[in-house]
Protein backbone atom coordinates (compact mmCIF):
# COMPACT_ATOMS: atom_id res chain seq x y z
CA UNK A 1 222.65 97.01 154.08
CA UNK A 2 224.21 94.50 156.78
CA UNK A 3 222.67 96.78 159.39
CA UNK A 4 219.10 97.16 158.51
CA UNK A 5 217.48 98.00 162.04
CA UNK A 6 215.79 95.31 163.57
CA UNK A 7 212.04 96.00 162.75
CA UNK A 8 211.21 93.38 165.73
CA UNK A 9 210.31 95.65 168.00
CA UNK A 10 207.71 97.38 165.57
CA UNK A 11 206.56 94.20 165.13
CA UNK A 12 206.19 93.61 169.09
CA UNK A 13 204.20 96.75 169.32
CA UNK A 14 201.79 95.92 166.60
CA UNK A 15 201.07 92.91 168.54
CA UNK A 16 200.54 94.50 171.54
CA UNK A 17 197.85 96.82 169.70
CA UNK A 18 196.23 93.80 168.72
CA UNK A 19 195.87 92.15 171.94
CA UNK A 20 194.92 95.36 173.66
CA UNK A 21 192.14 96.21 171.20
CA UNK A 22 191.23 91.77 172.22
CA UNK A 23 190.79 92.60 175.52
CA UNK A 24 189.23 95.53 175.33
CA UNK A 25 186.41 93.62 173.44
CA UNK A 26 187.04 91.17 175.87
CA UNK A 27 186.13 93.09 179.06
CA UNK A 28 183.26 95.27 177.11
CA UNK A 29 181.60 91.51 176.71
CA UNK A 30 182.39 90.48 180.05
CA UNK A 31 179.82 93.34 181.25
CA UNK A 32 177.22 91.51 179.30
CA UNK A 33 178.06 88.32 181.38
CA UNK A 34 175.14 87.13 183.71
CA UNK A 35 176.18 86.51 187.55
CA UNK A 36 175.71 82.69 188.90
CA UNK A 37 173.85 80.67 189.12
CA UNK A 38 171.74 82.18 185.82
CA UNK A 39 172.70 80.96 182.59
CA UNK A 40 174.76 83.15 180.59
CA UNK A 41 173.16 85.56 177.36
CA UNK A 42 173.13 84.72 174.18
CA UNK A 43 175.33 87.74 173.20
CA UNK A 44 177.61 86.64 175.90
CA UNK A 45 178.19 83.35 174.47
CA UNK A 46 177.84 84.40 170.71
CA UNK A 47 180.23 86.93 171.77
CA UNK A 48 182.58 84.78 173.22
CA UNK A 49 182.49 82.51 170.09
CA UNK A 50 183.73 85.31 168.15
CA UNK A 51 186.34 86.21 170.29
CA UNK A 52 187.82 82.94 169.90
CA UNK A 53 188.24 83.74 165.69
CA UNK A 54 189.33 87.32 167.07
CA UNK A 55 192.24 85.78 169.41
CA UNK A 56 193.21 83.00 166.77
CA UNK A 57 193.60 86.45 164.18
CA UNK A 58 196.01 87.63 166.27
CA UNK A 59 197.82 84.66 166.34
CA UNK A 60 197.90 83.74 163.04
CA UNK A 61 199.13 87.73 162.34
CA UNK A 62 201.99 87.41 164.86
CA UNK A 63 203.21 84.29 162.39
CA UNK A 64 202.71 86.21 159.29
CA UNK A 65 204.15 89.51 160.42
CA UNK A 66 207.19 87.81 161.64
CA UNK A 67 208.00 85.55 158.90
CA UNK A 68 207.60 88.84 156.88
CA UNK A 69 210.12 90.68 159.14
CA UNK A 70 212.64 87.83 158.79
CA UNK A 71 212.48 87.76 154.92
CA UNK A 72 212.99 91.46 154.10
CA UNK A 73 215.78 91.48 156.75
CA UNK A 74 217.85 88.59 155.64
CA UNK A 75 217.10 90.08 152.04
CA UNK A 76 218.55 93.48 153.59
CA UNK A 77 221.70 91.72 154.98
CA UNK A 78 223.00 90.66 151.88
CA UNK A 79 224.20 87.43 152.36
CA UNK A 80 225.09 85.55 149.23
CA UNK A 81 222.55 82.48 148.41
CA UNK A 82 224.88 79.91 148.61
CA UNK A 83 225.90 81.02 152.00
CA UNK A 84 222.83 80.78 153.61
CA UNK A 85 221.85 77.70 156.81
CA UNK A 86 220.52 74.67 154.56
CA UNK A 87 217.30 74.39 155.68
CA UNK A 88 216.64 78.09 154.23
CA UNK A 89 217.61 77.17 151.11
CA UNK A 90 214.33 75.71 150.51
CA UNK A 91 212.74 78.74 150.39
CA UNK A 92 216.05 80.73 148.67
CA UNK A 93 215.73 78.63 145.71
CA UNK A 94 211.86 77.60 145.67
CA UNK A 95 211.56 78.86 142.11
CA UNK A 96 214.03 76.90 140.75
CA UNK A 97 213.13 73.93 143.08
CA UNK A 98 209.24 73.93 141.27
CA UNK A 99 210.60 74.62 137.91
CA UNK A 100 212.30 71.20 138.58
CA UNK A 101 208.89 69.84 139.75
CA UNK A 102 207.18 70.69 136.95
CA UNK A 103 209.53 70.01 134.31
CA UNK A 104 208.74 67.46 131.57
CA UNK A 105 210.84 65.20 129.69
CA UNK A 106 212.15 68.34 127.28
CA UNK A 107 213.36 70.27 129.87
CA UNK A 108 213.88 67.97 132.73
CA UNK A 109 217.90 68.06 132.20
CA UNK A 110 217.83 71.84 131.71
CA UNK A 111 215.79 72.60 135.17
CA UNK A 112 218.40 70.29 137.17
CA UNK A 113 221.12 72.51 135.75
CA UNK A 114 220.02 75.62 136.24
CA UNK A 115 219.14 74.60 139.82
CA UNK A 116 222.82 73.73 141.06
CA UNK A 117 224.09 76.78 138.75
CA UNK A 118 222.17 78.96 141.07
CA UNK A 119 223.41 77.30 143.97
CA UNK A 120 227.15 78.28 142.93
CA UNK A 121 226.73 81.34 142.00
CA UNK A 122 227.37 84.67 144.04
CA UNK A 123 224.00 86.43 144.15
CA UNK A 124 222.06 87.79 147.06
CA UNK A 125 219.69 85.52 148.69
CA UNK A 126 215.84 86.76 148.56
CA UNK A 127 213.46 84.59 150.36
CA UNK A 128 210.69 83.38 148.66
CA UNK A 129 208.10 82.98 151.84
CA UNK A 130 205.36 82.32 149.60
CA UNK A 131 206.14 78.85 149.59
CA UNK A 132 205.03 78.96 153.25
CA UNK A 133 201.32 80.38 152.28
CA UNK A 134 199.26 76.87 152.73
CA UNK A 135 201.10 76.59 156.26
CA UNK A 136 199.74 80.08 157.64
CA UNK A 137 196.14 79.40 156.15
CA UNK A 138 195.59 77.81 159.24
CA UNK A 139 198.26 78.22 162.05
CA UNK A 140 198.24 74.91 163.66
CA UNK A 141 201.13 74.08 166.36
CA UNK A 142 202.71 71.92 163.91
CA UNK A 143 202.66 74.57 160.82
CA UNK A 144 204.50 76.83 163.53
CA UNK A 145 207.13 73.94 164.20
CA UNK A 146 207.60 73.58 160.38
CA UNK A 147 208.05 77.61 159.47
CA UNK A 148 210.47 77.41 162.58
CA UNK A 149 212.22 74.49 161.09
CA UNK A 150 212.49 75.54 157.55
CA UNK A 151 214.09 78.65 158.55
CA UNK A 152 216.88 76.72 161.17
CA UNK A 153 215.05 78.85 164.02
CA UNK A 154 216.49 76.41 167.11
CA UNK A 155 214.13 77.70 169.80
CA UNK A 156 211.21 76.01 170.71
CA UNK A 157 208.33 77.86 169.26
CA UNK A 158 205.98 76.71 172.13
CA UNK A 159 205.81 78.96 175.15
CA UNK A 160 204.59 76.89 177.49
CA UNK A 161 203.78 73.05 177.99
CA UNK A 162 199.75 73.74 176.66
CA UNK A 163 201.20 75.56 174.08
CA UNK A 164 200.44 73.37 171.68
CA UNK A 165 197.14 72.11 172.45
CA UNK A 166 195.43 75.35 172.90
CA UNK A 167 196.76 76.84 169.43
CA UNK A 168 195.11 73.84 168.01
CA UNK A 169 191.88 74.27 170.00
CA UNK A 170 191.95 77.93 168.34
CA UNK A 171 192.37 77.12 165.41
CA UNK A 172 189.71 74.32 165.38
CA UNK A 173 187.39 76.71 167.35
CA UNK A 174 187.84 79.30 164.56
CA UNK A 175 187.58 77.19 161.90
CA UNK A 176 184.42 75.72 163.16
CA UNK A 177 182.61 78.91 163.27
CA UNK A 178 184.32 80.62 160.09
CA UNK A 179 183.06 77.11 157.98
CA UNK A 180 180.05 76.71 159.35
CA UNK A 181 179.81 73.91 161.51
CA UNK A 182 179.08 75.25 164.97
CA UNK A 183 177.24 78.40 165.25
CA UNK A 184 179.73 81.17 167.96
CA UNK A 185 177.15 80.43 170.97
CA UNK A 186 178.04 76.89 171.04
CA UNK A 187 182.01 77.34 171.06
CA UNK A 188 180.89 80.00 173.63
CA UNK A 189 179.29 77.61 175.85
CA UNK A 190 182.54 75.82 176.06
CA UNK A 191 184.10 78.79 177.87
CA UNK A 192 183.96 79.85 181.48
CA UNK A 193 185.17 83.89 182.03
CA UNK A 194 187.89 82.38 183.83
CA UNK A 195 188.73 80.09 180.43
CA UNK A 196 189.25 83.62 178.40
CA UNK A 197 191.00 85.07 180.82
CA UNK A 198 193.56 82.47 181.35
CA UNK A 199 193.49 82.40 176.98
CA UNK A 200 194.07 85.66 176.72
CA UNK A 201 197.33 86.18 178.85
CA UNK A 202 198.24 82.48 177.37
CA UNK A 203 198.30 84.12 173.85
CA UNK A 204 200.23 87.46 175.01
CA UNK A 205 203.06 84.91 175.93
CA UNK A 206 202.66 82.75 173.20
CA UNK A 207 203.06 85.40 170.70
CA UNK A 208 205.22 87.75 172.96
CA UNK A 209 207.62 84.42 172.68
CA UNK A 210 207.50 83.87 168.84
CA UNK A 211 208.77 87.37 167.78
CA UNK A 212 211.65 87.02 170.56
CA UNK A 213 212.66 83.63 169.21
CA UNK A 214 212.70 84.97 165.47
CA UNK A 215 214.57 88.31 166.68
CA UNK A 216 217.42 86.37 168.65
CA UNK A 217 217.49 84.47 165.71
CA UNK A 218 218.07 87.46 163.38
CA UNK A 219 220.13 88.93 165.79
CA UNK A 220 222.57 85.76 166.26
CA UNK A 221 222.87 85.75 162.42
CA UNK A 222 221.83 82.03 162.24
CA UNK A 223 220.82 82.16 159.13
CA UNK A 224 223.82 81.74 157.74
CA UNK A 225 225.51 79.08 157.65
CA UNK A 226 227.99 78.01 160.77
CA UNK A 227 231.07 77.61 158.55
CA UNK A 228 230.28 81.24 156.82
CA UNK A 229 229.12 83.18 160.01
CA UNK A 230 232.51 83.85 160.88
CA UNK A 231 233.10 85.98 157.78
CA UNK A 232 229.96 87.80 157.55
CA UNK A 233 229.85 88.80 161.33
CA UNK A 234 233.79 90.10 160.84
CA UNK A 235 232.09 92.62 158.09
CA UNK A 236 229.75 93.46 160.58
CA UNK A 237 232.52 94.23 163.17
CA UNK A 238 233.99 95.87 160.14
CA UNK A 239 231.36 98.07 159.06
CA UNK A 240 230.93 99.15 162.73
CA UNK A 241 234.14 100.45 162.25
C-alpha cells in the first residue's frame, strides 16, 4: 500500500532502548571508577573497553535497522522499478546486475538482455539490500556515506563536524578488541570518564540524526525519481481522498 505507516519512529524508540540500556552499563561502571589521583581498576578499564564494542553495536544496529525500514517501505509503496531515483537502481536490479557479472561467453548476450528487459518493464521495485552486507560488517564513516549515496539520501549523514572521526575510532576500537589485537583494558586506558560521557551523548545524536535523515527521505518520496514524483505523490493526494 502507498501508505504503509512510517515504522521510523519504532525504529527511533528501539534506539533509544539501546542507548538507555548503554548508559545504564555505563553509569553502573562508572561506580567502579577510582577517584584521582589513584589509577583506575582493572574492571574499570576492561569495562570501559567493552563499552566501546557495546556503543559501536548500537551504531552499527541504527544502520542496519534503518536500511531495513527503508527497503520494506519503498517495497510497500509500490513504485514501479523503472521509476525509481537512479542511484537505487543498483540495488533494484542487483540480481540481474551479478547475473551479468558472472556470465560467460554462452550466456553473456542473454544476461545483457534480460537486464534492460527488466528495466522496461512495469513491475514493483523490491530492494535487494543484501548487496549492502560487506558495507555494514564494519560501519565505517565512509560505508555510511556510500549506503546514503546508493540510496540518493541528500542529507549529510554526519551529525556533527567529529562525526566522522569518532565512528571510525569505534569502529577501530571495536575491531581491535573483537580480533584480538588489544586486550579491552588497553582501549580503556585511552578513555577519561569525561571521554565516555562526551561519546555517549555524541552517539545519541549521531544515530538520533541517521533515522531522521532516512525518514525525511521516505517521507519526501525521494526515491523516486524527480520526473515521476509528480505522478506518484498525485495518487497519494488521491488515495487520501
Amino acid at each position: 500500500m502507498p501508505f504503509s505507516p512510517n515504522a521510523f519512529d519504532v525504529v527511533a524508540a528501539e534506539n533509544s532502548i539501546r542507548l538507555a540500556a548503554l548508559q545504564t552499563y555505563w553509569s553502573n561502571l562508572k561506580n567502579q571508577a577510582a577517584p584521582p589521583p589513584s589509577p583506575q581498576p582493572f574492571v574499570f578499564l576492561a569495562g570501559t573497553g567493552l563499552l566501546m564494542v557495546y556503543a559501536y553495536s548500537a551504531l552499527e544496529y541504527c544502520v542496519t535497522r534503518s536500511v531495513r525500514q527503508l527497503s520494506d517501505l519503498i517495497g510497500d509503496y509500490k513504485v514501479r522499478a523503472k521509476d525509481v531515483s537512479p542511484s537505487l537502481m543498483c540495488l533494484v536490479y542487483n540480481p540481474q546486475i551479478d547475473a551479468v557479472r558472472s556470465s560467460g561467453k554462452r550466456t553473456r548476450i542473454s544476461k545483457r538482455l534480460e537486464l534492460f528487459g527488466e528495466i522496461c518493464s512495469p513491475r514493483v521495485a523490491q530492494i535487494h539490500d543484501e548487496f549492502l552486507a560487506p558495507e555494514m560488517q564494519n560501519v565505517w564513516a565512509k560505508s555510511i556515506h556510500d549506503i546514503f549515496g546508493i540510496f540518493g539520501i541528500r542529507s549529510d549523514p554526519m551529525a556533527t563536524k567529529l562525526s566522522r572521526a569518532r565512528i571510525d575510532q569505534l569502529v577501530d576500537d571495536r575491531n581491535a578488541v573483537a580480533h584480538g589485537r588489544e586486550p579491552p583494558e588497553v582501549i580503556g586506558s585511552k578513555y577519561s570518564i569525561a571521554d565516555v560521557d562526551t561519546i555517549i551523548q555524541w552517539l545519541a545524536t549521531e544515530t538520533a540524526h541517521i533515522i531522521e535523515c532516512c525518514k525525511v527521505y521516505y517521507e519526501d518520496r525521494d526515491f523516486i525519481a524527480s520526473m515521476h514524483r509528480g505522478r506518484y505523490l498525485r495518487r497519494d493526494r488521491a488515495l487520501i481522498g
